[in-house]
Structures are given as structure tokens and as C-alpha cells.
N, C-alpha and C. Protein backbone atom coordinates (compact mmCIF):
# COMPACT_ATOMS: atom_id res chain seq x y z
N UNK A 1 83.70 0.95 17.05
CA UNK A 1 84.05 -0.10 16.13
C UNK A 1 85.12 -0.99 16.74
N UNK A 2 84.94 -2.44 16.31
CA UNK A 2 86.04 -3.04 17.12
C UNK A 2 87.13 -3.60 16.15
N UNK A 3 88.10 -4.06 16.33
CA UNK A 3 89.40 -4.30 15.44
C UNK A 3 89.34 -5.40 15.28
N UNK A 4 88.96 -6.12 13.78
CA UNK A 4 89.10 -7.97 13.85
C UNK A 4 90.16 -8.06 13.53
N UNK A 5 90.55 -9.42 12.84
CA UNK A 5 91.67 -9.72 11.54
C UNK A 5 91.84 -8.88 10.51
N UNK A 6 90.53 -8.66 9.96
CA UNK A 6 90.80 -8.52 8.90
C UNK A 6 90.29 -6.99 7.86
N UNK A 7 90.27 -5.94 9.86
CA UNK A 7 89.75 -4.94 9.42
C UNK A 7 89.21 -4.12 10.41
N UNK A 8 88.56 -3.04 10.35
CA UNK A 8 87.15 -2.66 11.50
C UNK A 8 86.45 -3.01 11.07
N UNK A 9 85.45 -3.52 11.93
CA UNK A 9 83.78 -3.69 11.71
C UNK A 9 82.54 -2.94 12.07
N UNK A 10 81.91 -3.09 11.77
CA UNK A 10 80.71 -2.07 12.91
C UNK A 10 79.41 -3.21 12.89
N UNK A 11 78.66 -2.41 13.80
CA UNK A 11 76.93 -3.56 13.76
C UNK A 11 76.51 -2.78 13.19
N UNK A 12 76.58 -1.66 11.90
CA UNK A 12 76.08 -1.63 10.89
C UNK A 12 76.22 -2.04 9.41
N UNK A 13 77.61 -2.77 9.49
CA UNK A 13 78.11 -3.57 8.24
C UNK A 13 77.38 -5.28 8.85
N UNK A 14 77.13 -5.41 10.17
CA UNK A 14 76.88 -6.71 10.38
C UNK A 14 75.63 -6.85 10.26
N UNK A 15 74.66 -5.79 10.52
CA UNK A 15 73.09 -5.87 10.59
C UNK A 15 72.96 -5.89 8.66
N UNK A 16 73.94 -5.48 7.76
CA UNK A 16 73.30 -5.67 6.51
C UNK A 16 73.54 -7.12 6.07
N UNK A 17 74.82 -7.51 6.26
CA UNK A 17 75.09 -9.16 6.22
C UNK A 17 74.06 -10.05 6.69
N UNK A 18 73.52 -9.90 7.60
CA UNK A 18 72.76 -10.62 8.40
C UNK A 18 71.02 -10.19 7.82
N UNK A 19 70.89 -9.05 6.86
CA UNK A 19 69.32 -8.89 6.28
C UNK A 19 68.57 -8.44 7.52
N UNK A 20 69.24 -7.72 8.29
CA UNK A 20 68.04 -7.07 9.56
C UNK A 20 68.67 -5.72 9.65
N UNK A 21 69.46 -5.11 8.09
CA UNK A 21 69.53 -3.77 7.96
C UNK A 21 68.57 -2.88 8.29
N UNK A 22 68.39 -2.27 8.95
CA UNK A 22 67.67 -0.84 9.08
C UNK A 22 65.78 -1.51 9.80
N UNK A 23 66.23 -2.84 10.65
CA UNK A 23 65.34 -2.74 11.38
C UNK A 23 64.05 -3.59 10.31
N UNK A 24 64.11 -4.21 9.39
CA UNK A 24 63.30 -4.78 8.43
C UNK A 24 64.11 -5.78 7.75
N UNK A 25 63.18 -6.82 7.33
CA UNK A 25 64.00 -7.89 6.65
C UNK A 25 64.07 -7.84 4.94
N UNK A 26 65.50 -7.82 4.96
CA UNK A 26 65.86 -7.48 3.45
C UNK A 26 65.10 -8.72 2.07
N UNK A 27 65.40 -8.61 0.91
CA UNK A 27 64.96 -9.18 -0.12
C UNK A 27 65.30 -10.73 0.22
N UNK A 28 66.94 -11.23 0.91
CA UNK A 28 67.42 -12.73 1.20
C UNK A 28 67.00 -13.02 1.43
N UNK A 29 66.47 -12.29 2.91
CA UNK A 29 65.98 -12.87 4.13
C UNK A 29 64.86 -13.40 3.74
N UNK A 30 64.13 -12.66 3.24
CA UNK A 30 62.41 -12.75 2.46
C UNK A 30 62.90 -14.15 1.27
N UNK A 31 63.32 -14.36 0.69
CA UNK A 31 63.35 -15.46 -0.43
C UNK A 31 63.53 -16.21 0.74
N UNK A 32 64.92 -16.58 1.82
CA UNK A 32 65.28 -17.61 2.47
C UNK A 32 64.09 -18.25 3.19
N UNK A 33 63.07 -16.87 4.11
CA UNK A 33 61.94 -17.57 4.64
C UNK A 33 60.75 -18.27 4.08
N UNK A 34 61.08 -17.74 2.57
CA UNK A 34 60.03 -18.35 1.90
C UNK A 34 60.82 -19.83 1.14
N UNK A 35 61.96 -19.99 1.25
CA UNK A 35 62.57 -21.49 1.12
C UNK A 35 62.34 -22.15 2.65
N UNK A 36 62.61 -21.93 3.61
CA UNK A 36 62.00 -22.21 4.97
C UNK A 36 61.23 -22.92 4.57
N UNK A 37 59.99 -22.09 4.18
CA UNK A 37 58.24 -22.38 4.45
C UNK A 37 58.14 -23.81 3.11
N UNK A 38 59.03 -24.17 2.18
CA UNK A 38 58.94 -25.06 1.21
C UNK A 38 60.01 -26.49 1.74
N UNK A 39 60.66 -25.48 2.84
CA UNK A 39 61.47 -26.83 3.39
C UNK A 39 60.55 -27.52 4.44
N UNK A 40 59.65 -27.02 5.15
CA UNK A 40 58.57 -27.42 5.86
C UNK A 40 57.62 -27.87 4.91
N UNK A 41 57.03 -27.39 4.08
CA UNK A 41 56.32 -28.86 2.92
C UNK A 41 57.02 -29.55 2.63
N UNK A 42 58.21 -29.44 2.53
CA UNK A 42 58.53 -31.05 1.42
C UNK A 42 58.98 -32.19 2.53
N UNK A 43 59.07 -31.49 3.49
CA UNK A 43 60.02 -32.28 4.99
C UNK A 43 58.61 -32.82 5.98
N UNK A 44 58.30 -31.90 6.09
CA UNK A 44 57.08 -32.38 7.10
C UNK A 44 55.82 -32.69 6.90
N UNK A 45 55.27 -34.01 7.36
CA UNK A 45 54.06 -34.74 6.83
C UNK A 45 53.53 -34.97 8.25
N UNK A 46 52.54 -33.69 8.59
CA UNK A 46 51.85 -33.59 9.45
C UNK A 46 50.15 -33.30 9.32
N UNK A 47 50.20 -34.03 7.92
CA UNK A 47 48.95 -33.49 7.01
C UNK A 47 47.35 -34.50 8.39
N UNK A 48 47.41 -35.10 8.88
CA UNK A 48 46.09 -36.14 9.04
C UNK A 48 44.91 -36.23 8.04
N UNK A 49 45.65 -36.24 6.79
CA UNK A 49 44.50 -36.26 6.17
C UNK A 49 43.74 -35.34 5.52
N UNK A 50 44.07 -34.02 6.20
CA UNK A 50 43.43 -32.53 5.92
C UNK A 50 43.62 -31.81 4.98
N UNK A 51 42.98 -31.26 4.02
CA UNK A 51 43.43 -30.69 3.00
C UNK A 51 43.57 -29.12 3.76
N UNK A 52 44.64 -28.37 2.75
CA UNK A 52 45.19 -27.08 3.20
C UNK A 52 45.78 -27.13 4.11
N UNK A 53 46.31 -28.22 5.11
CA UNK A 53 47.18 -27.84 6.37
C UNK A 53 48.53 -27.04 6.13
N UNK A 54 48.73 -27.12 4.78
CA UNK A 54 50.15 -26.39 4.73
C UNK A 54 49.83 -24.70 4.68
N UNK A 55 48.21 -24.69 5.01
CA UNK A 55 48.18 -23.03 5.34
C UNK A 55 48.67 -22.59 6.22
N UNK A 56 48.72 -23.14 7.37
CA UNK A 56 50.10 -23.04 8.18
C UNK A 56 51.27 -22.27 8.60
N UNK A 57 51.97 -22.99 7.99
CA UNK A 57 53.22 -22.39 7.57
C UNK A 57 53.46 -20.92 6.87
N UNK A 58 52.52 -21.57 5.57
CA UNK A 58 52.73 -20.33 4.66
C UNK A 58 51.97 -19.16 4.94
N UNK A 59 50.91 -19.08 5.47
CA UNK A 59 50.27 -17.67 5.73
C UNK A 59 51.02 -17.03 6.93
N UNK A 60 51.49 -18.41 8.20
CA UNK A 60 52.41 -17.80 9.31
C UNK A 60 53.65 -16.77 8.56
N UNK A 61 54.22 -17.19 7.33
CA UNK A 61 55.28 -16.32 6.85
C UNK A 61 54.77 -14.96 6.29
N UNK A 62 54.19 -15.40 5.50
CA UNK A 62 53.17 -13.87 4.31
C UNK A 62 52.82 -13.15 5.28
N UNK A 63 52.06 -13.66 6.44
CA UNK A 63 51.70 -12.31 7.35
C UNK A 63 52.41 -11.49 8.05
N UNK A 64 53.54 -12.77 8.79
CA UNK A 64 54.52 -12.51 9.34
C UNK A 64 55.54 -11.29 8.77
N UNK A 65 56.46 -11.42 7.15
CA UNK A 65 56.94 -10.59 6.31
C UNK A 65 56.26 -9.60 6.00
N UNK A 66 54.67 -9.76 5.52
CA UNK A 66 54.24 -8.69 5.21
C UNK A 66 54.16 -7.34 6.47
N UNK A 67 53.83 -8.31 7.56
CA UNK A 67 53.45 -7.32 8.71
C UNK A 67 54.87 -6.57 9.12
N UNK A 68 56.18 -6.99 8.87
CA UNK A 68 57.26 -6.83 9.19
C UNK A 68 58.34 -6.14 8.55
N UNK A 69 58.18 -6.80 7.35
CA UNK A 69 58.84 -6.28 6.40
C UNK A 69 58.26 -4.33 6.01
N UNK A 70 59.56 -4.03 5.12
CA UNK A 70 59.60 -2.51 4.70
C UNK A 70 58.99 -2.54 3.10
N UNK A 71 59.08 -4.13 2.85
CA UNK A 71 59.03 -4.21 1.49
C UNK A 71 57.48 -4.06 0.53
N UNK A 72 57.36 -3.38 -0.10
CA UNK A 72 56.44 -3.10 -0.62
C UNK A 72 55.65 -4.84 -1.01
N UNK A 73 56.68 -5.33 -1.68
CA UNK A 73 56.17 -6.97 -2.16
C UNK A 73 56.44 -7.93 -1.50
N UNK A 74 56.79 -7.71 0.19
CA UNK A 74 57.19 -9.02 0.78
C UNK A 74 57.03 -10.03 0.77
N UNK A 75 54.95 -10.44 1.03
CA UNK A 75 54.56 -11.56 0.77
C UNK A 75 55.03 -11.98 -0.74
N UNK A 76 55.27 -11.84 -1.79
CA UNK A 76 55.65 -11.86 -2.91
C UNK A 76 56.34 -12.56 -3.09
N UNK A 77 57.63 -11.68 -2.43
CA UNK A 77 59.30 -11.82 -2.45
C UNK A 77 59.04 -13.02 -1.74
N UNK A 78 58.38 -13.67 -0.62
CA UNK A 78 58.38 -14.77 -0.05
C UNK A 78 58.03 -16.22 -0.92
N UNK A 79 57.22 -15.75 -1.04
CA UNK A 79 56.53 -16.51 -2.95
C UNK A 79 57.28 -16.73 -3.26
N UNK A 80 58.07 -16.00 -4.14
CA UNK A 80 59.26 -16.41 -4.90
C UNK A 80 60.37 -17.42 -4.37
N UNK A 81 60.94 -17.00 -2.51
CA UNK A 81 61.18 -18.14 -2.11
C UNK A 81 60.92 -19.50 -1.64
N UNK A 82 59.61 -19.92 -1.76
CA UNK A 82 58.60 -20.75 -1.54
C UNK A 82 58.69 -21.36 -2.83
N UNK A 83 58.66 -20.68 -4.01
CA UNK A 83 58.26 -21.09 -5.30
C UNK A 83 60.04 -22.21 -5.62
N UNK A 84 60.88 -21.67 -5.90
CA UNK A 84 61.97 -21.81 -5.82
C UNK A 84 62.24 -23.21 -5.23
N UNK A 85 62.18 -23.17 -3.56
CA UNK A 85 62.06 -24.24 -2.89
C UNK A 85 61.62 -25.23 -3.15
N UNK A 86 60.16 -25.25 -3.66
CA UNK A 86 59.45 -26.06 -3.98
C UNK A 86 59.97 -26.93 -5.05
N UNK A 87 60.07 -26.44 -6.18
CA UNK A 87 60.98 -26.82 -7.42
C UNK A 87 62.16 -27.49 -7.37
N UNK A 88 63.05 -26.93 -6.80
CA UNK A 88 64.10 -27.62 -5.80
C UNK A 88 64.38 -28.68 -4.98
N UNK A 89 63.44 -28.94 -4.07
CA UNK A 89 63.13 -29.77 -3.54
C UNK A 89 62.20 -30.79 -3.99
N UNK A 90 61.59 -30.97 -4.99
CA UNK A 90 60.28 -31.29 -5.47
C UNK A 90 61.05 -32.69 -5.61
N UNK A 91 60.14 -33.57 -4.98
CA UNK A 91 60.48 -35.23 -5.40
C UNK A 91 59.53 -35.89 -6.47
N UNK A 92 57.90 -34.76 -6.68
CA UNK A 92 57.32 -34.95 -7.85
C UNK A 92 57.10 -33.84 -8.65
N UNK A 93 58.23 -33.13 -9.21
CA UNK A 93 58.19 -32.10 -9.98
C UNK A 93 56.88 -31.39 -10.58
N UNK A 94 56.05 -32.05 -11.26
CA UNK A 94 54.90 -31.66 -11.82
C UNK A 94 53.69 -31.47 -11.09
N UNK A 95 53.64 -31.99 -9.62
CA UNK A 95 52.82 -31.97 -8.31
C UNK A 95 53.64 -31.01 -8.03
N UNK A 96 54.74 -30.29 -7.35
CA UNK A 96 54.83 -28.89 -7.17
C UNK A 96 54.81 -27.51 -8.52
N UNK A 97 54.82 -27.94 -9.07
CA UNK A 97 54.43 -27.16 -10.65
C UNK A 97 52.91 -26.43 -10.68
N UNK A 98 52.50 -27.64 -9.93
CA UNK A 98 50.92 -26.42 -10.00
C UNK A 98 51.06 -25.72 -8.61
N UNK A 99 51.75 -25.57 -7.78
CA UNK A 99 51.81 -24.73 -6.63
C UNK A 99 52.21 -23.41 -7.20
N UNK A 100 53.33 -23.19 -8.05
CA UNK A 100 53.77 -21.38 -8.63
C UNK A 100 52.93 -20.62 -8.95
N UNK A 101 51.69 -20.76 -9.50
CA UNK A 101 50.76 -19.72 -9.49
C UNK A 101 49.78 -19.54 -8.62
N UNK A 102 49.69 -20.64 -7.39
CA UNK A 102 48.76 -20.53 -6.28
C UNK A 102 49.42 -19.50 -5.05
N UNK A 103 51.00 -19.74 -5.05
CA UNK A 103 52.07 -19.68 -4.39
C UNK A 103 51.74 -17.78 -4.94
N UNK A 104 52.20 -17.54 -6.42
CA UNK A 104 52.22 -16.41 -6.37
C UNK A 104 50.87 -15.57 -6.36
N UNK A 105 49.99 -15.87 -6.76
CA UNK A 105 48.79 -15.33 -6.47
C UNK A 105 48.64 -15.04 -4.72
N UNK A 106 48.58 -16.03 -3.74
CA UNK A 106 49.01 -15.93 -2.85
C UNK A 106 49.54 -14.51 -1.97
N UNK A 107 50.60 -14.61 -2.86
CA UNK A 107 51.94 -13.22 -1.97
C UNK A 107 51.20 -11.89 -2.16
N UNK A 108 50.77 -12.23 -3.65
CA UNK A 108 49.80 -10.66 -4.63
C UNK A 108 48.76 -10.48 -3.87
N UNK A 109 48.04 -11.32 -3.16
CA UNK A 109 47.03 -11.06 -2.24
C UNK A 109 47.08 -10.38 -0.97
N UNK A 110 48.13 -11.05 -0.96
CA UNK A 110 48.71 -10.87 0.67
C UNK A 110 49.00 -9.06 0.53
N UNK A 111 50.14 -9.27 -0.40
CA UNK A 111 50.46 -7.77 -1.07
C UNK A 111 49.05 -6.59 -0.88
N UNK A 112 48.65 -6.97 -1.69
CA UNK A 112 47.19 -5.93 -1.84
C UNK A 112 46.54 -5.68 -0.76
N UNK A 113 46.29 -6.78 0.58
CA UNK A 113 45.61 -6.85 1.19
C UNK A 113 46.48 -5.68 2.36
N UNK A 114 47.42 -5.79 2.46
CA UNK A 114 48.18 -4.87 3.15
C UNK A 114 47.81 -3.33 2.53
N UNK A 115 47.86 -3.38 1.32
CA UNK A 115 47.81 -2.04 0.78
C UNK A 115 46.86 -1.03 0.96
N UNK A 116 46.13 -2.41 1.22
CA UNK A 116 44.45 -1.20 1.53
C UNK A 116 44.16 -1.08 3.03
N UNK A 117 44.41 -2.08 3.80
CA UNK A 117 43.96 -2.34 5.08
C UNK A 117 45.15 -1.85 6.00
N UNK A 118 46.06 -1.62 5.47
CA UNK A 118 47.46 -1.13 5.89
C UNK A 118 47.75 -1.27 7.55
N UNK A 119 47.49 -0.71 8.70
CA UNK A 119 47.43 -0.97 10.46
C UNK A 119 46.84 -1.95 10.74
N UNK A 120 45.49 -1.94 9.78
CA UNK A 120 44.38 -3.04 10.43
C UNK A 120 44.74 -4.91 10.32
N UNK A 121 45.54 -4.73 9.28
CA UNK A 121 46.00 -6.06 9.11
C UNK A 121 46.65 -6.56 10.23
N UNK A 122 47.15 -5.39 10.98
CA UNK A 122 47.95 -5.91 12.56
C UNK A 122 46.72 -6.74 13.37
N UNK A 123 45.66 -6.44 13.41
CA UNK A 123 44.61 -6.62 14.58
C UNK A 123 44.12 -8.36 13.55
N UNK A 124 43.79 -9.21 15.05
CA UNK A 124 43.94 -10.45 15.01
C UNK A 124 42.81 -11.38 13.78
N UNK A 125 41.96 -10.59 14.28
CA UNK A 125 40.50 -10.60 13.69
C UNK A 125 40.72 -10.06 11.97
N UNK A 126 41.29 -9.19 11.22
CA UNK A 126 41.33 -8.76 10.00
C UNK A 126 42.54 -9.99 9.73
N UNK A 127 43.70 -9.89 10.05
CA UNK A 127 44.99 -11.26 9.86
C UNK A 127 43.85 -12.60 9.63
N UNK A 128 43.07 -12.96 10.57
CA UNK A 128 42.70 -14.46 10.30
C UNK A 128 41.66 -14.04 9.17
N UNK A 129 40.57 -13.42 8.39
CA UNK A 129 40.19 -13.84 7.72
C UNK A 129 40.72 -13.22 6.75
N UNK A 130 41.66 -11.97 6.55
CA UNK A 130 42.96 -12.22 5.21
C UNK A 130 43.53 -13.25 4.58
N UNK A 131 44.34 -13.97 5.92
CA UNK A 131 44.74 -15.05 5.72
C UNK A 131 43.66 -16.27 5.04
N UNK A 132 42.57 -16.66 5.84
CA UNK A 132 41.68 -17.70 5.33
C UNK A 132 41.21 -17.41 3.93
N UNK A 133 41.05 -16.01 3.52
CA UNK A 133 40.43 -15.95 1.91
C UNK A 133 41.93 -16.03 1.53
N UNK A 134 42.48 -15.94 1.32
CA UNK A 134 43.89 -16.04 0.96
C UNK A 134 43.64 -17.21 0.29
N UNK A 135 43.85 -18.12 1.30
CA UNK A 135 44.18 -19.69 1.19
C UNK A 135 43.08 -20.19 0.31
N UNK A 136 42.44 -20.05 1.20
CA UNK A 136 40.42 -20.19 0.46
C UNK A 136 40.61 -20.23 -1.24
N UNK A 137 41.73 -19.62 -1.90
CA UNK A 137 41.66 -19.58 -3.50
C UNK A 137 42.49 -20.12 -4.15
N UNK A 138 43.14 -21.25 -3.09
CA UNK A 138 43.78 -22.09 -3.63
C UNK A 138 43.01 -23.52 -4.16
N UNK A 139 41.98 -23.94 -3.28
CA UNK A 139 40.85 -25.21 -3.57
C UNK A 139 39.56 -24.32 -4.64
N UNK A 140 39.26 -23.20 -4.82
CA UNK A 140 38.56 -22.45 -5.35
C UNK A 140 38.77 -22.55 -6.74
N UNK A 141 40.30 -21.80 -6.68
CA UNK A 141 41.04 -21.97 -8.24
C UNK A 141 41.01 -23.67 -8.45
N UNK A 142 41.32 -24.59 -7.91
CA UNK A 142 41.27 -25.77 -8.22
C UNK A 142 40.07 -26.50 -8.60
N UNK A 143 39.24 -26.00 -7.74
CA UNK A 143 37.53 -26.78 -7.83
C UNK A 143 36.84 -25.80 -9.61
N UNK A 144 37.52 -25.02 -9.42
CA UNK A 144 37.26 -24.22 -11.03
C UNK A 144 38.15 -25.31 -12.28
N UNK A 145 38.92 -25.41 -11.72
CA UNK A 145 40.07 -25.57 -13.16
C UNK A 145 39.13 -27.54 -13.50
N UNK A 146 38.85 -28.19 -12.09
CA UNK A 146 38.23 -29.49 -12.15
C UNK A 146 37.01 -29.40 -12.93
N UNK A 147 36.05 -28.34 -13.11
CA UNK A 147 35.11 -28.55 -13.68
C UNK A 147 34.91 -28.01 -14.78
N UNK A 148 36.07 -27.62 -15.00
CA UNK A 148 36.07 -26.64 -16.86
C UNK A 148 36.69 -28.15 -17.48
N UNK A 149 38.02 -28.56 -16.86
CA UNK A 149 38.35 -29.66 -17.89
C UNK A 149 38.20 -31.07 -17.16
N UNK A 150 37.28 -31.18 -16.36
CA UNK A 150 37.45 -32.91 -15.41
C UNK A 150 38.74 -33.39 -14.96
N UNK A 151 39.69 -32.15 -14.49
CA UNK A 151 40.48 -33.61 -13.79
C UNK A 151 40.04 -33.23 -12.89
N UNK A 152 40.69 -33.98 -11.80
CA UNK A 152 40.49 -34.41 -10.32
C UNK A 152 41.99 -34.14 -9.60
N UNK A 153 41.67 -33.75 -8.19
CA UNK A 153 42.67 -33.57 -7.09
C UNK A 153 42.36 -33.89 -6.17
N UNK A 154 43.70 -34.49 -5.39
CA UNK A 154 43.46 -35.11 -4.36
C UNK A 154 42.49 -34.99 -3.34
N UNK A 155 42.33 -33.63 -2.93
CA UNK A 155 41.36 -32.72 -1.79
C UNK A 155 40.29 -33.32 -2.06
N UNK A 156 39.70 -33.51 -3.65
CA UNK A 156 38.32 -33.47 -3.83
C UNK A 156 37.51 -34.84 -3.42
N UNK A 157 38.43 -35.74 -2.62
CA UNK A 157 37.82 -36.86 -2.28
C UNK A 157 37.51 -36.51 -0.58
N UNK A 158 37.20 -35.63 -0.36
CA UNK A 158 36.50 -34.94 0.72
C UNK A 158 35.58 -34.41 0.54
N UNK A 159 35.10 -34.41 -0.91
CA UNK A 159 33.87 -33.38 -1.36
C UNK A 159 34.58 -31.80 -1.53
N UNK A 160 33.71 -31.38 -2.04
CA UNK A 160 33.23 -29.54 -2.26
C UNK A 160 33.78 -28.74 -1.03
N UNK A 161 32.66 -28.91 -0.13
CA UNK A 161 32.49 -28.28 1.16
C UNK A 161 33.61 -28.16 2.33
N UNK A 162 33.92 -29.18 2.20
CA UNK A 162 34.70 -29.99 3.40
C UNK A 162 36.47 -29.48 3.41
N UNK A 163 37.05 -29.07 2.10
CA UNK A 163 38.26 -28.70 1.77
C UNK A 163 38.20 -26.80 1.74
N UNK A 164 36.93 -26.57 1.23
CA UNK A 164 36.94 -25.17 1.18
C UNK A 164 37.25 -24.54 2.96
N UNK A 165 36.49 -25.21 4.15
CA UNK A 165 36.42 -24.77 5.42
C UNK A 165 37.97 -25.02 5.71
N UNK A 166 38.57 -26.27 5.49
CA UNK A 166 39.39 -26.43 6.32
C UNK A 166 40.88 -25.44 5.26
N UNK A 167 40.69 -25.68 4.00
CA UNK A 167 42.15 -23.98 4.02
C UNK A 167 41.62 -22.99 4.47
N UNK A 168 40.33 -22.43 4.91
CA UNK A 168 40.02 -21.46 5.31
C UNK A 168 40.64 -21.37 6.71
N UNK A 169 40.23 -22.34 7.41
CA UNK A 169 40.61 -22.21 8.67
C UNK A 169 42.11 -22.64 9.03
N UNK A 170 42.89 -23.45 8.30
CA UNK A 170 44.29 -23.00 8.17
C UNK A 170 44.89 -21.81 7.82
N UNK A 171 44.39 -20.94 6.91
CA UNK A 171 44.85 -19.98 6.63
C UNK A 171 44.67 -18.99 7.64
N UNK A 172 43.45 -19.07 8.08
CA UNK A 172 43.15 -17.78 9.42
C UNK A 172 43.92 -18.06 10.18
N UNK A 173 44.20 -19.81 11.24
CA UNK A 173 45.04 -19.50 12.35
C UNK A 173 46.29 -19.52 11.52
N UNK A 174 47.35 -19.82 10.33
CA UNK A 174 48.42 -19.73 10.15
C UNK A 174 48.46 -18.11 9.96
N UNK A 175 47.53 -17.21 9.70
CA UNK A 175 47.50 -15.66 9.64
C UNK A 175 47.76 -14.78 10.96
N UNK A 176 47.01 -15.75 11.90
CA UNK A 176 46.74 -15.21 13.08
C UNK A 176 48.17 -15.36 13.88
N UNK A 177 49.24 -16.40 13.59
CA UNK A 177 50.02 -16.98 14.62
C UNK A 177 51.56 -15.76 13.79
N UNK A 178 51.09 -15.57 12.25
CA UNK A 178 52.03 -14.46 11.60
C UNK A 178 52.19 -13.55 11.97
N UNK A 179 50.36 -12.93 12.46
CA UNK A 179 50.28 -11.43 12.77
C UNK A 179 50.27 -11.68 14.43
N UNK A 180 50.80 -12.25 15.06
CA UNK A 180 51.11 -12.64 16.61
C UNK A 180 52.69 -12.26 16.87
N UNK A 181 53.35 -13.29 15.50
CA UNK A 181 55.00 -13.31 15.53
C UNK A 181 55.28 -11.73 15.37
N UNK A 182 54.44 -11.17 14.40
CA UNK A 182 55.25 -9.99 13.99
C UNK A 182 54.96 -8.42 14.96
N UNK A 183 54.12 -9.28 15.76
CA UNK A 183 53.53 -8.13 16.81
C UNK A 183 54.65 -8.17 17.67
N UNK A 184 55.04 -9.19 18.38
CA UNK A 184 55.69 -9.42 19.36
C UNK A 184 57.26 -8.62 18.59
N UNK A 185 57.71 -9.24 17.49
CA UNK A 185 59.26 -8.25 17.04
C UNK A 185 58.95 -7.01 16.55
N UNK A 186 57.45 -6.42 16.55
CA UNK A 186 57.51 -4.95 16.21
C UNK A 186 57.47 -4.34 17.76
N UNK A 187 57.34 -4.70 18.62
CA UNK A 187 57.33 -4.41 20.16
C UNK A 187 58.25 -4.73 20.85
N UNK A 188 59.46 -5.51 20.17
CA UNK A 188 61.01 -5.65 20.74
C UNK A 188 61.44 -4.66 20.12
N UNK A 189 61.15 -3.90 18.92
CA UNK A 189 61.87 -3.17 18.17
C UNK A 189 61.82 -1.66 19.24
N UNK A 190 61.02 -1.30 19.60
CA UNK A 190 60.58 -0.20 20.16
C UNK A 190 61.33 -0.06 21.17
């Protein structure tokens, strides 16, 4: 232990401050990355046009936490910081308003999907199409909710088809680049 100002310390009072207690990222850490992943939607407009590009980000985290994390509800707990963010940051409040139940459905997926598939979710091939059905039920749930009561969303001026492939395929590589990140710090850990 070394002697500061204002005391002894150890790098086991510093690894809990810091949320990389015991080798896993704590509950903060998990909300903060999931404010991250909402500071990257509301900040960055790298869309071309594409619907779902913000699968991205967010499945890179959910897979990332889930694969990493100790926490039973990581993707969740990430949700929640995503959800938060969003709200927060929101410059059209009621346009991020319908994200909280896509957002948390989302984490619950993510959640479950770990639960059953538990190792296999590590391997690249199960991560990308986790991730892509993941995402996949965000234009799904939407293309449902459009034809029970007629409204309309933005995506849908791409058609049906055309929005369903592309969150799919955001979600797989933002799954794939999660379960990449979290391979590489479960193999520093060792």
C-alpha cells in the first residue's frame, strides 16, 4: 500500500472507484457505457441515409457488456444507460420516447440470449446473428405498430424489405465488433 495525503490506498480500493472491481464492469460503468452509446446517437450523424445504422454502436456495447460483464442484466443495465441518455440529451423528446421500449426490449434480449447460449455467444458467427435479430425487432415492432394504427416512420420510405436487411446487418457487424472487443479484454485478463 502506498501513503497519499490523505491516507493509505490500495489497487483494491482503486479498482472499485474506477468499476473494474473484481475483474468485471460494475452497475456505473454499465449505465455510463450505455450513456456513451446515446452520446454517440445524439452527437453523431453518420446515418447515409440507412435505416438502423445506430445498430452499431449499440449492439457493439450489449455484446460487448454482456460478453464481459459478471452481471446477470448487463445488456439491460446498459439499456437503462442508453435509455437515460437518450432522454437527456433528446433535442426531440417524443422522437427519443419511442426508443425506451425498443432500447429495453433490446438489453432483455440480449439478456436471454446469453442465458441460453451462454460460451457460444463468444464465437463470431452466434454474436452476429444475436445481434442482427436483436436489432431486426426494432423495424419489426415498428412495421407492426404502422399497420395496426397507420402511422408512418421515417425508415418506411425505403419500403418493407429494405430497412428489415439493413438493422439486421447493423446489428450482426455491431455484435460481431462487441464480441471481438470483449474477446480481446477477456484474453488480457488471463
Amino acid at each position: 500500500m502506498a501513503l497519499t495525503h490523505i491516507g493509505r490506498s490500495s489497487a483494491r480500493k482503486l479498482s472499485k472507484l474506477s468499476g473494474l472491481d473484481d475483474r468485471t464492469l460494475s452497475v456505473w460503468a454499465l449505465l455510463l457505457l450505455g450513456f456513451a452509446v446515446s452520446l454517440l446517437h445524439t452527437t453523431l450523424n453518420y446515418s447515409l441515409g440507412l435505416p438502423g445504422h445506430h445498430g452499431l454502436e449499440l449492439m457493439t456495447a450489449m455484446l460487448f457488456a454482456r460478453l464481459v460483464a459478471r452481471k446477470r442484466w448487463a445488456a439491460s443495465i446498459l439499456a437503462l444507460g442508453t435509455v437515460g441518455g437518450d432522454l437527456v440529451l433528446a433535442a426531440d423528446f417524443m422522437h427519443n420516447l419511442k426508443h425506451v421500449p425498443l432500447y429495453l426490449l433490446a438489453g432483455g434480449l440480449v439478456d436471454g440470449s446469453h442465458a441460453l447460449l451462454r460460451d457460444r455467444l463468444r464465437l463470431l458467427p452466434f454474436a452476429g446473428l444475436v445481434g442482427g435479430a436483436v436489432h431486426l425487432t426494432k423495424p419489426v415492432l415498428m412495421l407492426a405498430i404502422a399497420a395496426i394504427t397507420g402511422a408512418g416512420f421515417g425508415f418506411m420510405r425505403h419500403g418493407d424489405l429494405f430497412p428489415l436487411v439493413t438493422h439486421f446487418a447493423f446489428g450482426a457487424i455491431g455484435a460481431i465488433c462487441g464480441a471481438l472487443l470483449a474477446r480481446a479484454v477477456i484474453e488480457r485478463r488471463k
